[in-house]
Structure formats: structure tokens, C-alpha cells
N, C-alpha and C. Protein backbone atom coordinates (compact mmCIF):
# COMPACT_ATOMS: atom_id res chain seq x y z
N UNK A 1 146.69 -112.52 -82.95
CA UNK A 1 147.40 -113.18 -81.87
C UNK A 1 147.52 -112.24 -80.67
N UNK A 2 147.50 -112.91 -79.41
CA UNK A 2 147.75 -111.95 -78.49
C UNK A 2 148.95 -111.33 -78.40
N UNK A 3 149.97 -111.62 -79.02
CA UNK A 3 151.09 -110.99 -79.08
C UNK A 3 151.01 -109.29 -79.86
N UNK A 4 150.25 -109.69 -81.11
CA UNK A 4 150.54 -108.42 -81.70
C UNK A 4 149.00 -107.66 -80.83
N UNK A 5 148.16 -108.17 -80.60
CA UNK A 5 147.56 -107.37 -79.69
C UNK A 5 148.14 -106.70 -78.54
N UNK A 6 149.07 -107.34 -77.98
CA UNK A 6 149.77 -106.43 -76.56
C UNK A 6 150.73 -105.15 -77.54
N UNK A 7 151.27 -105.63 -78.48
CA UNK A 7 152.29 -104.79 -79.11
C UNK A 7 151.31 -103.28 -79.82
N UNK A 8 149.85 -103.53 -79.73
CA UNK A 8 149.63 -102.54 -80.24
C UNK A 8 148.92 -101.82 -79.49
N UNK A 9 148.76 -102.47 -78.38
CA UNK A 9 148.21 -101.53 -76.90
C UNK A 9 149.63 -100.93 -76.32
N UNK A 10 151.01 -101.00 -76.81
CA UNK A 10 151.91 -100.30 -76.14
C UNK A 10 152.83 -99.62 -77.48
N UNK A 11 153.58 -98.67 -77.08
CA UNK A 11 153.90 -97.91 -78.34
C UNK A 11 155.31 -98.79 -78.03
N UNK A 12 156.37 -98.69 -79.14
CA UNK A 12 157.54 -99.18 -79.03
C UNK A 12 158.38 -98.03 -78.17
N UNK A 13 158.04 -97.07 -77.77
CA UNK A 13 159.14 -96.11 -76.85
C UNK A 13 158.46 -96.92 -75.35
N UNK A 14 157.43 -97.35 -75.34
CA UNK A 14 156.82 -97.37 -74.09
C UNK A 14 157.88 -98.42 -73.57
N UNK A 15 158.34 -99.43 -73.92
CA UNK A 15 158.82 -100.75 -74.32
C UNK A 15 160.33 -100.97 -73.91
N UNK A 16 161.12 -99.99 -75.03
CA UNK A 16 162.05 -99.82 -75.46
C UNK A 16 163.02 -98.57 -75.26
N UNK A 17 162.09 -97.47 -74.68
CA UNK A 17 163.03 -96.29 -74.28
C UNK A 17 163.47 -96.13 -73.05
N UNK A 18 164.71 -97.01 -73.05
CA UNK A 18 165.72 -96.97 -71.92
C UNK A 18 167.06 -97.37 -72.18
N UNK A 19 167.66 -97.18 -71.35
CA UNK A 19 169.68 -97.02 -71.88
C UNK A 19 169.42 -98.37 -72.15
N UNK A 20 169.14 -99.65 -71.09
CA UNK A 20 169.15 -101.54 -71.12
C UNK A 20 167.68 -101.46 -71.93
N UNK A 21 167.73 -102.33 -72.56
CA UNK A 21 166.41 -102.96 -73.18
C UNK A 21 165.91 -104.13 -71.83
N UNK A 22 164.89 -103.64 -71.35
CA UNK A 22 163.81 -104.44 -70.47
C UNK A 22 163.59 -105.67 -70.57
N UNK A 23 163.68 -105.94 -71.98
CA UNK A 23 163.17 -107.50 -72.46
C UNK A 23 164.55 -108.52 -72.28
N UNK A 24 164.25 -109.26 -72.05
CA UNK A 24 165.38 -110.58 -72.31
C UNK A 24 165.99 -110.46 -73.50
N UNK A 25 167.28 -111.26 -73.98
CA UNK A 25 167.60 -112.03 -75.25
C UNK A 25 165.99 -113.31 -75.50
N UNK A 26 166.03 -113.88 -74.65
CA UNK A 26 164.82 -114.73 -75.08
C UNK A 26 163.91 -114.29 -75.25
N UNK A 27 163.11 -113.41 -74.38
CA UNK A 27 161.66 -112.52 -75.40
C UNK A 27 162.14 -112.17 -76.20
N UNK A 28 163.31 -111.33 -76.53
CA UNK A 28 163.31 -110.57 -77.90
C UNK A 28 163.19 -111.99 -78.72
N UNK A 29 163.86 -112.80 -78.66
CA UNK A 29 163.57 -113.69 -80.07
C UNK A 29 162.50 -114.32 -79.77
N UNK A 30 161.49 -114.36 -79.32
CA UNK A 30 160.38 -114.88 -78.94
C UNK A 30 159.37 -114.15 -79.80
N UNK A 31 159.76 -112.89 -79.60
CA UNK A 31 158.89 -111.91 -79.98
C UNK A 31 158.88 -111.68 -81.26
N UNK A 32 160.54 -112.11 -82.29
CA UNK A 32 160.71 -112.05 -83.73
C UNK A 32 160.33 -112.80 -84.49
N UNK A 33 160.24 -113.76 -83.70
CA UNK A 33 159.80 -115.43 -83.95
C UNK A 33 158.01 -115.36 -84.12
N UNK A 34 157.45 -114.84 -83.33
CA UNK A 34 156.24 -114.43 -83.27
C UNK A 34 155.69 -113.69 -84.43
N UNK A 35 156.35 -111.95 -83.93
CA UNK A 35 155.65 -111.23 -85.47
C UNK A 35 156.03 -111.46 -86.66
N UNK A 36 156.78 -112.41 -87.03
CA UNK A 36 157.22 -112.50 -88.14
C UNK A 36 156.59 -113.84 -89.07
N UNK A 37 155.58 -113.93 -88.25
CA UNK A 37 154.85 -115.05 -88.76
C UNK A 37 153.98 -114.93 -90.17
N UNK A 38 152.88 -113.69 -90.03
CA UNK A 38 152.31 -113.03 -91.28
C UNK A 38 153.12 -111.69 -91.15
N UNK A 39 153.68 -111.08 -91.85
CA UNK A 39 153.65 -109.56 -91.85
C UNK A 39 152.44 -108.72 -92.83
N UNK A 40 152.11 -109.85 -93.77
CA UNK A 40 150.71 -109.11 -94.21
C UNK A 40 149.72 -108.24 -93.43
N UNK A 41 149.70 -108.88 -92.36
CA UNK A 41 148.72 -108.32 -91.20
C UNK A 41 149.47 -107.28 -90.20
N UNK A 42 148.80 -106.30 -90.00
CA UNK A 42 149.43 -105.25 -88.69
C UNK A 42 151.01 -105.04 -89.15
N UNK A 43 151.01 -105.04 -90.18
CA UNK A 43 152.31 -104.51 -91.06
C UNK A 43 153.13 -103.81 -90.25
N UNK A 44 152.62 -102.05 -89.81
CA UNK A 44 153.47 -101.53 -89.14
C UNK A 44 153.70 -101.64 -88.15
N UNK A 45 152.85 -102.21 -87.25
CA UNK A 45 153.37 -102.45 -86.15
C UNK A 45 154.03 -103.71 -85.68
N UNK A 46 154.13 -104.50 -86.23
CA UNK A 46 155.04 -105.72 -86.48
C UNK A 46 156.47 -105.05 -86.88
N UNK A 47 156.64 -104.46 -87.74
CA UNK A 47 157.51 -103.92 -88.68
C UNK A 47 158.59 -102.75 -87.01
N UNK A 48 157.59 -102.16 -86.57
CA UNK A 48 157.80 -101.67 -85.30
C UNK A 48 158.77 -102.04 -84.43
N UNK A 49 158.05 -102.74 -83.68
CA UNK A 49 158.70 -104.07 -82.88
C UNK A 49 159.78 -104.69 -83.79
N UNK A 50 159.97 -105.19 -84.67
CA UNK A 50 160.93 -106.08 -85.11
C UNK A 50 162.15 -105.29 -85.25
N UNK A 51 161.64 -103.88 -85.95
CA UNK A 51 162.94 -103.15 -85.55
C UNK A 51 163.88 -102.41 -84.69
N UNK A 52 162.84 -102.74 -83.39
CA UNK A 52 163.76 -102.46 -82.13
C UNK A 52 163.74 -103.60 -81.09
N UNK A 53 163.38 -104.82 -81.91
CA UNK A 53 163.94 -106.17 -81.20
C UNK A 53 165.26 -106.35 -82.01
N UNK A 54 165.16 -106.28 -83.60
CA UNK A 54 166.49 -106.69 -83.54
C UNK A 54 167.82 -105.40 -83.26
N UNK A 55 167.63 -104.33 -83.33
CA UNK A 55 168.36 -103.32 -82.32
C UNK A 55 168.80 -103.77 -81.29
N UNK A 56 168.17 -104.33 -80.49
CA UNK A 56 168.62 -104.58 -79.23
C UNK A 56 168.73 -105.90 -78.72
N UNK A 57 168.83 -106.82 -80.26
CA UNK A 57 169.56 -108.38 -79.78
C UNK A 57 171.13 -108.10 -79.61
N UNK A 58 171.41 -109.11 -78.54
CA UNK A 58 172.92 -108.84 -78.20
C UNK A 58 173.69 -110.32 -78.85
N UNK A 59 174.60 -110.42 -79.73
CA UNK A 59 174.74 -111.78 -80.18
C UNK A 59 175.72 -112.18 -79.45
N UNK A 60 176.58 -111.66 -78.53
CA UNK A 60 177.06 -111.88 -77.75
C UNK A 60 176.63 -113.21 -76.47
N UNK A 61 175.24 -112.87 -76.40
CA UNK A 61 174.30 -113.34 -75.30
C UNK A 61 174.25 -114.99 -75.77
N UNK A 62 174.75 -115.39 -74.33
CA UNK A 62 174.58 -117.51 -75.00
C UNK A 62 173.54 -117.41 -75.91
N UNK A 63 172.74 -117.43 -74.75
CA UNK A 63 170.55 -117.51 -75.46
C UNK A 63 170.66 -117.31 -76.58
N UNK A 64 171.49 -115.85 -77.10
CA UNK A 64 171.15 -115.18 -78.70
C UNK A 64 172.11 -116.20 -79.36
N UNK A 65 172.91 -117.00 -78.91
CA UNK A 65 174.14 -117.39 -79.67
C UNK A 65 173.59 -118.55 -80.25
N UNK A 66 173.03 -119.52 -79.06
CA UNK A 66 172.13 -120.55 -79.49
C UNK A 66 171.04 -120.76 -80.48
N UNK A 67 170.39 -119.78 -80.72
CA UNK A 67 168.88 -119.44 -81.35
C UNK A 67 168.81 -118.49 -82.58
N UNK A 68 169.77 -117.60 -82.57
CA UNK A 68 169.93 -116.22 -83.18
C UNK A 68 170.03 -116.87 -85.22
N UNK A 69 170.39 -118.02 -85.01
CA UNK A 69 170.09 -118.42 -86.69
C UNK A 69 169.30 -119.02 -87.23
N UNK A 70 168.62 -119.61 -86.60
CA UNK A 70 167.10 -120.40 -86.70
C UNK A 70 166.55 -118.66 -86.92
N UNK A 71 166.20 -118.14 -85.68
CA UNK A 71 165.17 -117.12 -85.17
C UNK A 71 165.52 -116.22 -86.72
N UNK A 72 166.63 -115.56 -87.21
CA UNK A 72 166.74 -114.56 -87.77
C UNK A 72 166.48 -115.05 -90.00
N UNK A 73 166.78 -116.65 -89.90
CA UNK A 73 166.34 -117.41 -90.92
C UNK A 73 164.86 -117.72 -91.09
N UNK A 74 163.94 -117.65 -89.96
CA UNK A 74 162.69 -117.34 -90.16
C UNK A 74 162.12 -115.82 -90.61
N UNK A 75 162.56 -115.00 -89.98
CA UNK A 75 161.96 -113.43 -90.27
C UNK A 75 162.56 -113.23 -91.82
N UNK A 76 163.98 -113.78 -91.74
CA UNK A 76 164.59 -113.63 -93.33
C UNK A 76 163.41 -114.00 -94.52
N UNK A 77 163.27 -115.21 -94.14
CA UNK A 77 162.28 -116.11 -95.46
C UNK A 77 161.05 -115.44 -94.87
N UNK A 78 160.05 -114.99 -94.25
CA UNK A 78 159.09 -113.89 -93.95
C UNK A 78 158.95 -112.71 -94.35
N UNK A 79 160.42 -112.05 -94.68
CA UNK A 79 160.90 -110.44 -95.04
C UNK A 79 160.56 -110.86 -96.51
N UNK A 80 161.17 -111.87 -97.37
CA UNK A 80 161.33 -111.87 -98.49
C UNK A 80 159.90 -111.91 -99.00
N UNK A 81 159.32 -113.38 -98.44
CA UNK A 81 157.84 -113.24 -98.55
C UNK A 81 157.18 -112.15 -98.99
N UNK A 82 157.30 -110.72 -98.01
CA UNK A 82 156.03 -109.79 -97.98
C UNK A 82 156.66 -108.91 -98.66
N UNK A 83 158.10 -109.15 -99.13
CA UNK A 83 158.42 -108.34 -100.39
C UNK A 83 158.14 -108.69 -101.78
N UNK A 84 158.16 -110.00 -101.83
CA UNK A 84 157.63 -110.21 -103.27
C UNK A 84 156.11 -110.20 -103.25
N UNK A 85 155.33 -110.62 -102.71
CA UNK A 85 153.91 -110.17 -102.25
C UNK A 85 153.66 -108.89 -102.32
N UNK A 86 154.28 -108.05 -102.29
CA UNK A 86 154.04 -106.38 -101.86
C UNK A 86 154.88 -105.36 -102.65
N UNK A 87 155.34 -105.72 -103.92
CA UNK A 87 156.50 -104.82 -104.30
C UNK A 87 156.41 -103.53 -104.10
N UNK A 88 155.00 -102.94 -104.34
CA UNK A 88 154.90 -100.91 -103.99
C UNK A 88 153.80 -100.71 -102.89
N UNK A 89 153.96 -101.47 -101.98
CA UNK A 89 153.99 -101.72 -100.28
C UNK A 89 154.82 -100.44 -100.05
N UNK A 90 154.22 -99.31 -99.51
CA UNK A 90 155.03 -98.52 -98.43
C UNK A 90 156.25 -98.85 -97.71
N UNK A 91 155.52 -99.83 -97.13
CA UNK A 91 156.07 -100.73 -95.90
C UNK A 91 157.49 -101.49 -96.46
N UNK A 92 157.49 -101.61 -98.31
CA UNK A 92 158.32 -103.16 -98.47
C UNK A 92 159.83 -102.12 -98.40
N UNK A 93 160.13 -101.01 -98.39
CA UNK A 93 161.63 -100.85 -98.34
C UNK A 93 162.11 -100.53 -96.98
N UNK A 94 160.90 -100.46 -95.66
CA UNK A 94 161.63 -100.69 -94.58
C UNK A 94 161.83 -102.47 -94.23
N UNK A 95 161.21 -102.84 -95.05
CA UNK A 95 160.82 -104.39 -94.45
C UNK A 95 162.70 -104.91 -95.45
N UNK A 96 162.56 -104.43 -96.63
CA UNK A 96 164.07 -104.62 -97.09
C UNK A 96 164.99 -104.53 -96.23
N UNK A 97 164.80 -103.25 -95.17
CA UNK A 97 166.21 -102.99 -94.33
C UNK A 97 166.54 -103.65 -93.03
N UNK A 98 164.85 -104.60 -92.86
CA UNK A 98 164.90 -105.48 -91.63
C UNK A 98 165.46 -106.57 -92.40
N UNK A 99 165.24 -106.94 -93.74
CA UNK A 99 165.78 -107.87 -93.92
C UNK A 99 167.65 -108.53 -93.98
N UNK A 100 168.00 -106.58 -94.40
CA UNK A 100 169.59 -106.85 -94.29
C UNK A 100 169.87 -106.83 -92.76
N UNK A 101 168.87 -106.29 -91.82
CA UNK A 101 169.61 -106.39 -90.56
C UNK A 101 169.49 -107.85 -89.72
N UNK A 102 168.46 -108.81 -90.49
CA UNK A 102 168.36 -110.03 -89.90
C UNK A 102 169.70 -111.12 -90.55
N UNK A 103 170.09 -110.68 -91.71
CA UNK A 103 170.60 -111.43 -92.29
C UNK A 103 172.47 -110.73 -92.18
N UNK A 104 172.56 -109.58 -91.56
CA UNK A 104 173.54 -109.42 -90.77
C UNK A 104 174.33 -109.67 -89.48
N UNK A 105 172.93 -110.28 -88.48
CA UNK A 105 172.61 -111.14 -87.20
C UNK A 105 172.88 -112.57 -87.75
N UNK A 106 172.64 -113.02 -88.70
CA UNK A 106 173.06 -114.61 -89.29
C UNK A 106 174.31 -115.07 -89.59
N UNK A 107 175.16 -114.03 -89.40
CA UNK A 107 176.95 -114.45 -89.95
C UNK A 107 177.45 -113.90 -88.39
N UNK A 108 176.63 -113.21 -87.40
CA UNK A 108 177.63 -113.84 -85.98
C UNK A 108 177.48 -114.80 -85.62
């Protein structure tokens, strides 16, 4: 997808290293909504991005208030996915800790 193609022509500091996060509330869930479609594929760098989109969702934000349980109930059932798919996956015990942080975003 062209999405994870742009995400892997830019590093996540390129992106993300600043006091405000650059991106909207709506790209960011645009963007979770996106890589979280396969994580089989481009693992880490999906894995990347997702963890400094959801860092820097504000649930505060209408946009995030509106969307933020749909958006974070998809990556949830996605996280679980590529954990049972992947049990000694490198990748599956950071993908565990995206999963408690999506499903910590689901009870604001």
C-alpha cells in the first residue's frame, strides 16, 4: 500500500520528533486504521508507526472521541491476529504491548 510505502521512505523520528505531533488526531487514526490491516507484512515498520501514533493520540480530541473505539477495536482484533499467527515472532511481545495500549485507548 502506499501508505506503508511512505512510512518506510521516512524514519518515525523524521515524523514524530517534535514537542506537538505534526499529524492530526485524524491522520493518526487514519494511519492505525491503515497499518493495521496485515501486520504480517512490513511487521516492523508498521509496528513503528503504530507505536508512536498511538503515543500521540489525544482522547481528549472530539475527532479521537468520535472514532477512537471503532479505530483502536480494529488494531485490537489485528494485534491478536498476528499474535496467535506468530507466537515466537520477535515482533509478537512488542505487538502484545501495542495491544494493551490500544485496548487502554478503548475505556476513554
Amino acid at each position: 500500500s502506499i501508505v506503508v510505502f511512505t512510512c518506510e521512505l521516512l524514519n518515525t523520528t523524521q515524523v514524530f520528533n517534535s514537542a506537538t505531533c505534526p499529524l492530526s488526531q485524524s491522520v493518526l487514526l487514519s494511519l492505525i486504521q491503515q497499518l493495521s490491516v496485515d501486520l504480517g507484512e512490513k511487521t516492523e515498520v508498521k509496528h513503528a508507526y503504530l507505536h508512536e501514533a498511538l503515543v500521540n493520540m489525544d482522547p481528549d480530541n472530539p475527532t479521537t472521541k468520535v472514532h477512537i473505539k471503532t479505530v483502536m477495536g480494529q488494531l485490537e482484533q489485528s494485534l491478536k491476529k498476528y499474535i496467535q499467527a506468530n507466537p515466537n515472532s520477535k515482533m509478537t511481545r512488542n505487538m502484545k504491548i501495542l495491544a494493551m495500549a490500544a485496548g487502554s485507548h478503548m475505556q476513554h
